[in-house]
N, C-alpha and C. Protein backbone atom coordinates (compact mmCIF):
# COMPACT_ATOMS: atom_id res chain seq x y z
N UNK A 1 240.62 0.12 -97.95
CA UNK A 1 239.51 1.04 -97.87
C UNK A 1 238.79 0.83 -96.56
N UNK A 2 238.73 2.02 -95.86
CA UNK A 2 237.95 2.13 -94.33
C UNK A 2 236.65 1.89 -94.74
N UNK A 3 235.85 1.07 -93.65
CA UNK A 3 234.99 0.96 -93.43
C UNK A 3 233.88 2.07 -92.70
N UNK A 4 232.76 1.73 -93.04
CA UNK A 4 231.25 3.50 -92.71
C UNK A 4 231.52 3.34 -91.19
N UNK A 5 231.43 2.53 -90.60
CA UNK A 5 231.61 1.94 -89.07
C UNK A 5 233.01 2.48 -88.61
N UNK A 6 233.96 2.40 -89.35
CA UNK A 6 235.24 3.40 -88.65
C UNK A 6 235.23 4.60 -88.74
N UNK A 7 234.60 4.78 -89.69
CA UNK A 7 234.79 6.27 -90.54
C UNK A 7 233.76 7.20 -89.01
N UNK A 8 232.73 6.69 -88.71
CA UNK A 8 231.77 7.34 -87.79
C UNK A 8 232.30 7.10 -86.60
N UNK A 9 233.41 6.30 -86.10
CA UNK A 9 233.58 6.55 -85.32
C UNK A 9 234.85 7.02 -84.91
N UNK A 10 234.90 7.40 -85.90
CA UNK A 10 236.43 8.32 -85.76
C UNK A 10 236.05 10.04 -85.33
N UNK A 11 234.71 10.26 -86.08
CA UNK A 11 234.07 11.38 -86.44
C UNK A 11 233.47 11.76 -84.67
N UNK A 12 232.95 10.71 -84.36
CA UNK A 12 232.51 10.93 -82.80
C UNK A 12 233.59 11.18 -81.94
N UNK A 13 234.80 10.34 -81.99
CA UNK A 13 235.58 10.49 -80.99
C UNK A 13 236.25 11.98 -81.04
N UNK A 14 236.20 12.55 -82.59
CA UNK A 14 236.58 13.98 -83.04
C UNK A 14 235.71 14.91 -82.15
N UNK A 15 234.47 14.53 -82.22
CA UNK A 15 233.75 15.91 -81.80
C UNK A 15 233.31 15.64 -80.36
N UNK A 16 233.15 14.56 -79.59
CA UNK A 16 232.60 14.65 -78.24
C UNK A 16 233.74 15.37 -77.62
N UNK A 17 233.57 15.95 -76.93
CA UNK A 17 234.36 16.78 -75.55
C UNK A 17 235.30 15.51 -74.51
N UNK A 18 236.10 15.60 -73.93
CA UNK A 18 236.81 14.62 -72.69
C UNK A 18 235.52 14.89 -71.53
N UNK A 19 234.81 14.46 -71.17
CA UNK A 19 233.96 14.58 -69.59
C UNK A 19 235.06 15.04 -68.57
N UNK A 20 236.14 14.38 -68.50
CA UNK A 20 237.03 14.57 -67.28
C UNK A 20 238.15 15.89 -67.40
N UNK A 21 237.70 16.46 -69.18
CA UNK A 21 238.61 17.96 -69.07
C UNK A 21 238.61 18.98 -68.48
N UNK A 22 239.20 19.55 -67.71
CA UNK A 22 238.78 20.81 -66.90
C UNK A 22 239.17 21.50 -66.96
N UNK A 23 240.05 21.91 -68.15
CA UNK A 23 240.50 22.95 -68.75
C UNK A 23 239.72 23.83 -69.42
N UNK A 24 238.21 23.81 -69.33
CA UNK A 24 237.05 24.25 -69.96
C UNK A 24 236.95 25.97 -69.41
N UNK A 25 236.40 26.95 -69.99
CA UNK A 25 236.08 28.76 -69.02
C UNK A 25 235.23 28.16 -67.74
N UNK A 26 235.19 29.36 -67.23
CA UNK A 26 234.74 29.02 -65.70
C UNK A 26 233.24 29.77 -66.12
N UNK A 27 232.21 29.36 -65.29
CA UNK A 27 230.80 29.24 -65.78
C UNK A 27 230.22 30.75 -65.59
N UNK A 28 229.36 31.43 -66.08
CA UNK A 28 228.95 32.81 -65.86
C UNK A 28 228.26 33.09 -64.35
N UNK A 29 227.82 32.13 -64.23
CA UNK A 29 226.48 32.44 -63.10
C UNK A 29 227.35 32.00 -61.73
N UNK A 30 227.90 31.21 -62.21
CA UNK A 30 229.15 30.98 -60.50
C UNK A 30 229.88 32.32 -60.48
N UNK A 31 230.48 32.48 -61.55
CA UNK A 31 231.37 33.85 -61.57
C UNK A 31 230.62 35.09 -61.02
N UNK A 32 229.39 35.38 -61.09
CA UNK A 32 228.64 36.23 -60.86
C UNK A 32 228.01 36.18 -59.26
N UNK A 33 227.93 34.77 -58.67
CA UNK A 33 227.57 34.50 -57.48
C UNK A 33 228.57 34.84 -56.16
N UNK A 34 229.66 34.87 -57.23
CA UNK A 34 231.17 34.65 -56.09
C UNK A 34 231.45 36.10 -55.94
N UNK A 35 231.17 37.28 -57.09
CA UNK A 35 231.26 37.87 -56.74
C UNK A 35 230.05 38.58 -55.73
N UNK A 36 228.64 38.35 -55.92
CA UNK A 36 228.06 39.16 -55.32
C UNK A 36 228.13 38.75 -54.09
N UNK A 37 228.18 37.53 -53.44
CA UNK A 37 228.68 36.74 -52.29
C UNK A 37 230.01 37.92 -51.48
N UNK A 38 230.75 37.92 -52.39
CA UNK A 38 231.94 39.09 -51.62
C UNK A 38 231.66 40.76 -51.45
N UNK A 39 230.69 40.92 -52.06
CA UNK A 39 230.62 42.31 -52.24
C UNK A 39 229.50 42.23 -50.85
N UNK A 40 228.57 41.67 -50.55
CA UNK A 40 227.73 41.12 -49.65
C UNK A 40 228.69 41.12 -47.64
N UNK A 41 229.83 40.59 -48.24
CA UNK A 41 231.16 40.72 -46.94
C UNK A 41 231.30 41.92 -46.76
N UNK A 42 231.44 42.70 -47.85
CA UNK A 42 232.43 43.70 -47.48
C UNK A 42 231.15 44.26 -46.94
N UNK A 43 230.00 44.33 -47.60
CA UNK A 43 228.69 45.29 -47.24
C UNK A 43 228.58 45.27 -45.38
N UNK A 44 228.44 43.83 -45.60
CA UNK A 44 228.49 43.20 -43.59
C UNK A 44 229.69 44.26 -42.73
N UNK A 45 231.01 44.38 -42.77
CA UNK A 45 231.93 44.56 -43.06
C UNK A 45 231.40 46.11 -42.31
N UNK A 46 231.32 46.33 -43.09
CA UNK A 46 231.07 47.88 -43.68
C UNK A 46 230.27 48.59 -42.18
N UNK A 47 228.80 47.80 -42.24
CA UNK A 47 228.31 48.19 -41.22
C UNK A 47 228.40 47.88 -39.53
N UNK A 48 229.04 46.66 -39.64
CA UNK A 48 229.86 46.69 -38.48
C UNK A 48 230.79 47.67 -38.02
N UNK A 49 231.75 48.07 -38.61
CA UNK A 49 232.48 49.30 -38.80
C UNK A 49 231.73 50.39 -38.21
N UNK A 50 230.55 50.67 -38.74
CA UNK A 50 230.11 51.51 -38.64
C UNK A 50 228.85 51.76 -36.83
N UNK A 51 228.49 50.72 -37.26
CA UNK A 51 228.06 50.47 -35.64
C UNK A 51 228.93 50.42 -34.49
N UNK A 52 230.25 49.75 -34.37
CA UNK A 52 231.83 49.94 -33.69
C UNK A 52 231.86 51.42 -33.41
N UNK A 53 231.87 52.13 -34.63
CA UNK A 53 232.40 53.34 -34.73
C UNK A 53 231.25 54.43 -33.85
N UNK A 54 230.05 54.04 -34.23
CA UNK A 54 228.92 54.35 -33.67
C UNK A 54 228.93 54.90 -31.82
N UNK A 55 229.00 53.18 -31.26
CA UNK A 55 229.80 53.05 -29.94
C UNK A 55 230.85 54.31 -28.93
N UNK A 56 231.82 53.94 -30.37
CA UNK A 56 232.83 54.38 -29.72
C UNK A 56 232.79 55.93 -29.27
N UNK A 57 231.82 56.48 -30.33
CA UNK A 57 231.45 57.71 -30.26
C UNK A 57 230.35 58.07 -28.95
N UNK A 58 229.98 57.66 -28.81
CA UNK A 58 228.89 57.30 -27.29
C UNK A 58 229.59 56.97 -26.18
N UNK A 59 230.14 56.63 -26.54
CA UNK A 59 231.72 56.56 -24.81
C UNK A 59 232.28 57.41 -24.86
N UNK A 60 232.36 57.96 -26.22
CA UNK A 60 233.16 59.35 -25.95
C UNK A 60 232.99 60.69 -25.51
N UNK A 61 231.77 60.85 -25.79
CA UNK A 61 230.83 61.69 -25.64
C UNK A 61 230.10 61.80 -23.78
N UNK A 62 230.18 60.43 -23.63
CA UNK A 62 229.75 60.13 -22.39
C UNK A 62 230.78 60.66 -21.28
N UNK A 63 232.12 60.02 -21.76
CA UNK A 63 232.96 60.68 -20.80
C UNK A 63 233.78 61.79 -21.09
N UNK A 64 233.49 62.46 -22.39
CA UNK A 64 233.74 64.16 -22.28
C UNK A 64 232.26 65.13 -21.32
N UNK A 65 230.82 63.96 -21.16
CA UNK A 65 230.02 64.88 -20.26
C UNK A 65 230.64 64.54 -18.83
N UNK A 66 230.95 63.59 -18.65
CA UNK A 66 231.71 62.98 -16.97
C UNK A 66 232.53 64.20 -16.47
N UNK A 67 233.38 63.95 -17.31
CA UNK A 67 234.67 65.07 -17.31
C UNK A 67 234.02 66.66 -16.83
N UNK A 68 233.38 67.22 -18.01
CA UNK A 68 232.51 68.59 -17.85
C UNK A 68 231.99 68.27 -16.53
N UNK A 69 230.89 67.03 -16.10
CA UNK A 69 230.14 67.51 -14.87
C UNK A 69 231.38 67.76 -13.72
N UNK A 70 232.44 66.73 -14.05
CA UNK A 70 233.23 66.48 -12.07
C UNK A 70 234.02 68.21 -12.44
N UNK A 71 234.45 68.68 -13.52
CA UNK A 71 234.98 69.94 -13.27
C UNK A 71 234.08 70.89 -12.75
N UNK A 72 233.08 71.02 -13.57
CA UNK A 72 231.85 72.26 -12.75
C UNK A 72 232.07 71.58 -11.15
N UNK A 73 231.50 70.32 -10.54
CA UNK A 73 231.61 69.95 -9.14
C UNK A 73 232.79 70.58 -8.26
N UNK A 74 234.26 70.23 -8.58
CA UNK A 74 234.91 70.63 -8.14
C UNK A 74 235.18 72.03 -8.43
N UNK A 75 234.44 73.23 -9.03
CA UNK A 75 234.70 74.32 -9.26
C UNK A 75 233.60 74.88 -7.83
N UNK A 76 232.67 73.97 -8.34
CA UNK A 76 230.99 74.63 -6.93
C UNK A 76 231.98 74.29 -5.72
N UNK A 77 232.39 73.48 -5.38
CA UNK A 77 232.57 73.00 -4.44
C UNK A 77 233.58 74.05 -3.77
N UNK A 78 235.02 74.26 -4.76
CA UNK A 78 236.10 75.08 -4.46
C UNK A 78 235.27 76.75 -4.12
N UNK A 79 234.51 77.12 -5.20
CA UNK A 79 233.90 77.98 -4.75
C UNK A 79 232.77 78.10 -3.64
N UNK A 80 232.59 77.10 -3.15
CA UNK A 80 231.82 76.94 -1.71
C UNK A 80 232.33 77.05 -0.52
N UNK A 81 233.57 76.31 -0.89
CA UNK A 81 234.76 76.59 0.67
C UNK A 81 234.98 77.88 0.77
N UNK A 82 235.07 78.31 -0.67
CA UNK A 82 236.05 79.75 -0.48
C UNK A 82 234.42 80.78 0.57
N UNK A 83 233.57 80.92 -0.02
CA UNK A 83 232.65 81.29 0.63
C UNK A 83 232.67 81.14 2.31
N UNK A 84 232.40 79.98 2.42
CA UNK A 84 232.04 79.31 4.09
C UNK A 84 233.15 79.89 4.53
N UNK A 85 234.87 79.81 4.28
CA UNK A 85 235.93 80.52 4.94
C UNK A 85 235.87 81.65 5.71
N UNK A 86 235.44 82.44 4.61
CA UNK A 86 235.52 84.23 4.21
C UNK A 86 234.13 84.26 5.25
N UNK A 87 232.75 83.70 5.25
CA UNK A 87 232.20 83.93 6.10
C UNK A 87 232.35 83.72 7.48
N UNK A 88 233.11 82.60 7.54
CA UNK A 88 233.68 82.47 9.15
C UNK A 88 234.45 83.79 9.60
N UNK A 89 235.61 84.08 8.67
CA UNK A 89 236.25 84.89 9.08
C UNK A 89 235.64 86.31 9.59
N UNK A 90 234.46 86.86 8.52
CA UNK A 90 233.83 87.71 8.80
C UNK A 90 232.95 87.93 10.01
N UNK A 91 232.37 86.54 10.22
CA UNK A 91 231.30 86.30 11.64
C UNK A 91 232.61 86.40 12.82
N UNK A 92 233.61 86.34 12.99
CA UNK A 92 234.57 86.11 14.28
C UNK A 92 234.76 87.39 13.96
N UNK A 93 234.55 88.52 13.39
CA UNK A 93 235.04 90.15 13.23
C UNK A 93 234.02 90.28 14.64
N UNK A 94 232.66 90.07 14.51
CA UNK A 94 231.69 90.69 14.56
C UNK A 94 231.49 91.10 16.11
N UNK A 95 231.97 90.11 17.16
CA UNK A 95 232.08 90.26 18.76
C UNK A 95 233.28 91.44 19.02
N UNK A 96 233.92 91.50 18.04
CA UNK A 96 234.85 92.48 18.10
C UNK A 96 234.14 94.22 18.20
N UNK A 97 233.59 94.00 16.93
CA UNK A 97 232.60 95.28 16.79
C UNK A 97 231.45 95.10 18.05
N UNK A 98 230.81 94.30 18.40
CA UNK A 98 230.74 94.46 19.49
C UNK A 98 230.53 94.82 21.07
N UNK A 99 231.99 94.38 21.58
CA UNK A 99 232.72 95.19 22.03
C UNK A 99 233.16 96.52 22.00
N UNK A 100 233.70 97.06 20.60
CA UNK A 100 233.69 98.08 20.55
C UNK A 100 232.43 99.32 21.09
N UNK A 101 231.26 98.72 20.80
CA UNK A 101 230.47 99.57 20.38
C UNK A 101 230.09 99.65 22.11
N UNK A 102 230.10 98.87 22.90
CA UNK A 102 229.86 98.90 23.94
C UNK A 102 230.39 99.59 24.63
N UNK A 103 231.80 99.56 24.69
CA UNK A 103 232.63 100.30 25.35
C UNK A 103 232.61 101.74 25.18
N UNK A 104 231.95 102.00 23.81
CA UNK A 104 231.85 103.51 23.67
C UNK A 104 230.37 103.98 23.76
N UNK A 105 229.37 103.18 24.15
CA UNK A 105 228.08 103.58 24.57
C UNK A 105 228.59 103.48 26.60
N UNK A 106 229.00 103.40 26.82
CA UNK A 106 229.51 103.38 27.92
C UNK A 106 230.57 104.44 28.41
N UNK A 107 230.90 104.77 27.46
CA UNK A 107 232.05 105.68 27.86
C UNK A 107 231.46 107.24 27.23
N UNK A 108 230.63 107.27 26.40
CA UNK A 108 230.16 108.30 25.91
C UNK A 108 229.42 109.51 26.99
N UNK A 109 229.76 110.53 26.54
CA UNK A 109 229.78 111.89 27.99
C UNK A 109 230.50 112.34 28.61
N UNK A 110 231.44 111.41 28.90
CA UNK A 110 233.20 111.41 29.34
C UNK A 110 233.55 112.93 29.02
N UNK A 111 234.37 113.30 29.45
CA UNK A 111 235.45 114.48 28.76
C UNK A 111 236.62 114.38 29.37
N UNK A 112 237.72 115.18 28.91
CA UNK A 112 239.11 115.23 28.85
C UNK A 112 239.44 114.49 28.21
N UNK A 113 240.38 113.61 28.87
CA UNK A 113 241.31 112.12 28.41
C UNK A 113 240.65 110.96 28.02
N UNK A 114 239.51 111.01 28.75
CA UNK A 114 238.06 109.86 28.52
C UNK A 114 237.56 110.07 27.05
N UNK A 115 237.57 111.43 26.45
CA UNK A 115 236.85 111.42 25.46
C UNK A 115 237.74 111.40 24.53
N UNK A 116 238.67 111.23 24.60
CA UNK A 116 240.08 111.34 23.45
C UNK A 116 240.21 109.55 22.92
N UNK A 117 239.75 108.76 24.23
CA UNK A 117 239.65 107.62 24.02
C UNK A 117 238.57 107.09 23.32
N UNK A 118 237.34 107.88 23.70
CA UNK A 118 236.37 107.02 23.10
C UNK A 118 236.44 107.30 21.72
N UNK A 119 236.70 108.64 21.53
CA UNK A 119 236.74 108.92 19.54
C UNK A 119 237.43 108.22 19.32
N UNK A 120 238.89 107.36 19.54
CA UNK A 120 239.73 106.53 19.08
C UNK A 120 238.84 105.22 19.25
N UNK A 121 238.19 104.87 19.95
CA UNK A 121 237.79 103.84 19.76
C UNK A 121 236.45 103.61 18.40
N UNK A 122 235.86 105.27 19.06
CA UNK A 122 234.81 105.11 17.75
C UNK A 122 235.71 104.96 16.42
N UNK A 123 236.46 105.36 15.89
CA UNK A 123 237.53 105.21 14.97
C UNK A 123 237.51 103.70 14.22
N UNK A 124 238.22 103.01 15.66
CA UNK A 124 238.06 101.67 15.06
C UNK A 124 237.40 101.38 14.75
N UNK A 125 236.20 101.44 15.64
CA UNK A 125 234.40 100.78 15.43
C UNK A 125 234.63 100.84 13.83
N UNK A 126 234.57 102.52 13.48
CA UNK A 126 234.03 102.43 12.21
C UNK A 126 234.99 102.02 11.22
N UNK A 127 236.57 102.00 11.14
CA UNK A 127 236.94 101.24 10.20
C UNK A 127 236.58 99.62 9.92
N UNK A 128 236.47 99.19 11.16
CA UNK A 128 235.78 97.69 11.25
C UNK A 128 234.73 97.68 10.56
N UNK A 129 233.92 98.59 10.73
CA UNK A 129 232.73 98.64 9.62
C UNK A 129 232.39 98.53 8.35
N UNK A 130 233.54 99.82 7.90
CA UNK A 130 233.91 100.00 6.61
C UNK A 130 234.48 98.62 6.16
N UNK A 131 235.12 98.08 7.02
CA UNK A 131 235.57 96.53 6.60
C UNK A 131 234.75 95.73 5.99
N UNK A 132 233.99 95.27 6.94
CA UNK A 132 233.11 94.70 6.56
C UNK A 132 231.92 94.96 5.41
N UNK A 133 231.73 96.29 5.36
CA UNK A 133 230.98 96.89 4.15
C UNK A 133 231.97 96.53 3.18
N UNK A 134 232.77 96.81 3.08
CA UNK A 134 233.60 96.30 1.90
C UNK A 134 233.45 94.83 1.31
N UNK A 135 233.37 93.90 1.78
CA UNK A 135 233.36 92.46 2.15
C UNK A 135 231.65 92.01 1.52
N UNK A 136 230.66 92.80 1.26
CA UNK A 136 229.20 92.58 1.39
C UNK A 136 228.47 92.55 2.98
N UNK A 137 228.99 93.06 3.90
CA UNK A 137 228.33 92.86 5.36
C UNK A 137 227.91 93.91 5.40
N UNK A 138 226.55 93.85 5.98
CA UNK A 138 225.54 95.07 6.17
C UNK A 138 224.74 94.49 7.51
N UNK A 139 224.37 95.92 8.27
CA UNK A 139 224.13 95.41 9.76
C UNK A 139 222.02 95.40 9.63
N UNK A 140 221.53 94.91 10.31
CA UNK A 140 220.12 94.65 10.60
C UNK A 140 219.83 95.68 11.22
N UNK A 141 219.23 96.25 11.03
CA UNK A 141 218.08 96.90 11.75
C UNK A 141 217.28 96.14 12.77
N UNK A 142 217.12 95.98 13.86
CA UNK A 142 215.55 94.65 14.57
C UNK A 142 215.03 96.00 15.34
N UNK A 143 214.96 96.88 16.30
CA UNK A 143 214.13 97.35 16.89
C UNK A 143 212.96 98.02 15.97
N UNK A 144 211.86 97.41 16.51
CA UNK A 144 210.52 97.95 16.23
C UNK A 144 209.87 96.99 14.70
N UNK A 145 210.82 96.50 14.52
CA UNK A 145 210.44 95.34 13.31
C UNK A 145 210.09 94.35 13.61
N UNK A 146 208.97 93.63 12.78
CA UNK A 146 208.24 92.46 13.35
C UNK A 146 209.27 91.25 13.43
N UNK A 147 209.08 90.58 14.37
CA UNK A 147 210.27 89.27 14.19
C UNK A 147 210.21 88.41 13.12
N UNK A 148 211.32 88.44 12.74
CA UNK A 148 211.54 86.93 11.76
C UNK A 148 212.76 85.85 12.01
N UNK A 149 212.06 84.88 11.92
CA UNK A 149 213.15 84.09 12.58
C UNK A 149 214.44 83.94 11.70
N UNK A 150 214.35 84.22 10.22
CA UNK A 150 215.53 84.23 9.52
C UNK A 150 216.59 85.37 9.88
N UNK A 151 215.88 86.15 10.40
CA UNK A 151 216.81 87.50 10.83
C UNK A 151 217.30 87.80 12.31
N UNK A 152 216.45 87.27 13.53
CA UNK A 152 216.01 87.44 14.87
C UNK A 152 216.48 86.12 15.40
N UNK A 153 217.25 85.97 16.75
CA UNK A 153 217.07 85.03 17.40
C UNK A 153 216.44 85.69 18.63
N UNK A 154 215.02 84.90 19.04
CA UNK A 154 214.68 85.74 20.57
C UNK A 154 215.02 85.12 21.94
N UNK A 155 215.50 85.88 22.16
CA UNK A 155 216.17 85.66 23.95
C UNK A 155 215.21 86.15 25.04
N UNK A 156 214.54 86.68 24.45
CA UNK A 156 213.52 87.25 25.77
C UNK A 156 212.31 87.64 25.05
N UNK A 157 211.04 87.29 25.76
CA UNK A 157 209.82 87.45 25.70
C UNK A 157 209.17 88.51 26.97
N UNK A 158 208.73 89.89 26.47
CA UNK A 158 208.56 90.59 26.95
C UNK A 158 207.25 91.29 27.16
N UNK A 159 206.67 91.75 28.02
CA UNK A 159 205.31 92.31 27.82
C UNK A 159 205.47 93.63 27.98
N UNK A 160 204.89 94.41 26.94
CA UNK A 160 205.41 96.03 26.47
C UNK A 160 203.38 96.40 26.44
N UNK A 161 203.47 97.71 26.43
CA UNK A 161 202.32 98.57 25.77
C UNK A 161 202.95 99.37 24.65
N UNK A 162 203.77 99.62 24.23
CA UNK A 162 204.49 100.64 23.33
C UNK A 162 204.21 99.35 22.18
N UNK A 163 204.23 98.23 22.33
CA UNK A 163 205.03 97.74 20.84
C UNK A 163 203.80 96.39 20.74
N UNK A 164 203.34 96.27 19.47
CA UNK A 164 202.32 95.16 19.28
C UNK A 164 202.87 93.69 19.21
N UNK A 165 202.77 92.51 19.56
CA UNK A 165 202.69 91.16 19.90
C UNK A 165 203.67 90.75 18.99
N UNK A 166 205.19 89.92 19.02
CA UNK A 166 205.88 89.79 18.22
C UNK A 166 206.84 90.45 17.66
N UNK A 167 206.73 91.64 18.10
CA UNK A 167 207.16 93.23 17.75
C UNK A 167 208.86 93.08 18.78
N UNK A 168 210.20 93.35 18.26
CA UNK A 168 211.15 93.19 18.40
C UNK A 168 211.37 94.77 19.13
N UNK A 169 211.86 94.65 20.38
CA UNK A 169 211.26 95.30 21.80
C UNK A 169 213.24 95.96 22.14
N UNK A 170 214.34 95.18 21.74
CA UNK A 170 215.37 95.66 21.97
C UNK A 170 216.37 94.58 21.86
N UNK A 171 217.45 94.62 21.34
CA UNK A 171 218.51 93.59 20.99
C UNK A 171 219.10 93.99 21.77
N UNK A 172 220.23 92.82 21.96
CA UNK A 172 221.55 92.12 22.71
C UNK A 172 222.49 92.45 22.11
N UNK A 173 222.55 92.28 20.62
CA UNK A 173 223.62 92.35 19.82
C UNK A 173 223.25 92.71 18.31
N UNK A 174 223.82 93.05 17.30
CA UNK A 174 223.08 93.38 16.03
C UNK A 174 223.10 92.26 15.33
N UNK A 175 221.89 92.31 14.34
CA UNK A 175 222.36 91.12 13.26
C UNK A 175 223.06 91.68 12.50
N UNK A 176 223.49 90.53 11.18
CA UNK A 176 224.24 90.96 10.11
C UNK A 176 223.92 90.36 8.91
N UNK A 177 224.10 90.91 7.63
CA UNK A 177 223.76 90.47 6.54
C UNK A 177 225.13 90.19 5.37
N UNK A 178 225.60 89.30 4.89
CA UNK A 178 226.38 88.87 3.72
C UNK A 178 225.50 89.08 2.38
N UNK A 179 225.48 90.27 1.64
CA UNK A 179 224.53 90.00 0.42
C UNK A 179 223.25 89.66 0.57
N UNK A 180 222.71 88.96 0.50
CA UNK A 180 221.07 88.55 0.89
C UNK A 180 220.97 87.01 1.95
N UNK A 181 222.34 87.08 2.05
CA UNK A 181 222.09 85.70 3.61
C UNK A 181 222.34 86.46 4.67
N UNK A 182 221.55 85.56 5.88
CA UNK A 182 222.08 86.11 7.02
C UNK A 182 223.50 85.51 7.63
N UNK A 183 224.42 86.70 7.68
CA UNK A 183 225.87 85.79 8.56
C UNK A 183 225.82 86.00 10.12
N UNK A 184 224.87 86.63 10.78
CA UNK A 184 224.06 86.19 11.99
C UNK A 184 223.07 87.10 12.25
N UNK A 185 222.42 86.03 13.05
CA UNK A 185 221.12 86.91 13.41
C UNK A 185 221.35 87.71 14.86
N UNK A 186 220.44 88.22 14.61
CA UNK A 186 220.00 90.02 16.04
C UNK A 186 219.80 88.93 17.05
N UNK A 187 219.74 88.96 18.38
CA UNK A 187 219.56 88.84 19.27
C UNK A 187 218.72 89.93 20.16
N UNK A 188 217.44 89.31 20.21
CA UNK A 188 215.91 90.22 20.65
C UNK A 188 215.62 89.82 21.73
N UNK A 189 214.52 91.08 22.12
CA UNK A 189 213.70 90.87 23.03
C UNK A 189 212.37 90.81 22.24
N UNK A 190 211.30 90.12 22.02
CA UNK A 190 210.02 90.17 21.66
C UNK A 190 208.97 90.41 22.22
N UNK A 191 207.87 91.67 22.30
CA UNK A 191 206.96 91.62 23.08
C UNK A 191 206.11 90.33 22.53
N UNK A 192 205.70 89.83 23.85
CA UNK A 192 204.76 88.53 23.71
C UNK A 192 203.16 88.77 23.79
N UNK A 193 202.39 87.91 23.25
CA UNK A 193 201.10 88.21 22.88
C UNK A 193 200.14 88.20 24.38
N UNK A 194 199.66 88.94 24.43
CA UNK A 194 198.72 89.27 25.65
C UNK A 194 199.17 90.07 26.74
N UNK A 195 199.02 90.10 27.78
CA UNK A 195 199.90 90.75 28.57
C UNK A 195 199.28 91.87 28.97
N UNK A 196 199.59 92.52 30.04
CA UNK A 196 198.96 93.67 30.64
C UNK A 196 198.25 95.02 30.01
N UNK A 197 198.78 94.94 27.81
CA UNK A 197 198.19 95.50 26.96
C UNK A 197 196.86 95.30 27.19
N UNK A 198 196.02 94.90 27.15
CA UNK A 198 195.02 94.39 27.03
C UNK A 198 194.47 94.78 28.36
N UNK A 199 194.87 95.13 29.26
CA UNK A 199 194.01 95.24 30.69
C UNK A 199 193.36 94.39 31.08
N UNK A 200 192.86 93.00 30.88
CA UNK A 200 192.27 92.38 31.21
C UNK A 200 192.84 91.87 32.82
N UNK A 201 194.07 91.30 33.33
CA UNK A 201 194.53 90.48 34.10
C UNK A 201 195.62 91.73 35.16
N UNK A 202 195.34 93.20 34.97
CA UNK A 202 195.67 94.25 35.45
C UNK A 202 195.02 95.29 36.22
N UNK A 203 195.92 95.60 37.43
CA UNK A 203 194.91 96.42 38.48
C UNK A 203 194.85 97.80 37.61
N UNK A 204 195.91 97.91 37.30
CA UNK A 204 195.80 99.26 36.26
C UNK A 204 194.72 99.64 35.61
N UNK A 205 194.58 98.27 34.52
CA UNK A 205 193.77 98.25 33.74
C UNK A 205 192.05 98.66 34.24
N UNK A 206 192.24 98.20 35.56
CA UNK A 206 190.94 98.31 36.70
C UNK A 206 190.73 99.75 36.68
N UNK A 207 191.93 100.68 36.93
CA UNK A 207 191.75 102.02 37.62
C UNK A 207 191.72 102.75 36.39
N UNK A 208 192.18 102.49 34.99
CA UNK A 208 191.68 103.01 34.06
C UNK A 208 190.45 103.55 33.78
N UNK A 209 189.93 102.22 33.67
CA UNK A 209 188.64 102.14 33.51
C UNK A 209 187.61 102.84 34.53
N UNK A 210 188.10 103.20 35.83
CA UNK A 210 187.50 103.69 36.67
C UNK A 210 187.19 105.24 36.63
């Protein structure tokens, strides 16, 4: 017959647990930590991604405006040469016309064979013209118009009574106009300010008055 002293401790060794078993479930609150710990990564994760992505979109954007500006540039630009060309070409017409026009203010009154020439020449004059009208070239007007230097270059300073101070007195050559620029200017004479108008510094002016 067992003894109370075995009997209890048979009963303990039955019910205490091994300390060193670890075959035990895995604990709630770790299980729960590990996951929110990972879901926390991916969150990180996530917005990195998204800031990257952010970036990448800002470089992209940056150099689709790069792109847009250097094409407009090289479009101004191509369309700038083409301009400056076409105006050269047009300004080297212009000594031509000219000429022309000279030769037939000169030759004008003529008859016979003389005048058979000059209508041929007026001819050209004016298809040259028509040329150029075609093109946007339109000629200046300067006599009797006040000078401007955007329109006028003056070659001579003149003292007139017919025409008031500044007053564009007779050109050299015509100006010309491209659309609303000048593709050259008139070449003037300008009456200059003071001058024998005035009578002051004139015997004339003396016997006028007399």
């Amino acid at each position: 017959m067992l003894k109370r002293s075995e009997v209890d401790n048979d009963n303990k060794d039955a019910v205490s647990p091994d300390p060193t078993d670890e075959s035990g479930t895995e604990n709630p609150k770790d299980a729960a930590g590990a996951g929110n710990s990972e879901v926390d990564s991916l969150r990180q994760q996530l917005t990195d991604k998204d800031k990257e992505l952010a970036e990448l979109k800002d470089k992209y954007l940056r150099v689709l405006a790069d792109a847009e500006n250097a094409r407009k540039r090289i479009r101004q630009q191509s369309e700038e040469s083409v301009r400056v060309q076409r105006e050269n070409f047009l300004r080297d017409l212009l000594p031509i016309v000219d000429n022309l026009e000279r030769a037939v203010d000169a030759a004008r009154g003529g008859t016979g064979a003389g005048q058979t020439i000059v209508e041929g020449v007026e001819m050209v004059t004016r298809a040259l013209l028509d040329f150029l009208r075609s093109h946007g070239v339109t000629q200046v007007s300067a006599i009797g118009q006040l000078f401007d230097p955007q329109l006028h270059e003056a070659v001579d300073h003149v003292h007139s009574r017919e025409h008031p101070p500044n007053t564009v007195v007779s050109e050299f050559h015509r100006g010309y106009l491209i659309g609303d620029r000048t593709l050259r200017p008139a070449r003037v004479s300008v009456a200059s300010h003071g001058g024998p108008k005035h009578g002051n510094n004139s015997g004339d002016g003396g016997l006028e008055n007399g």
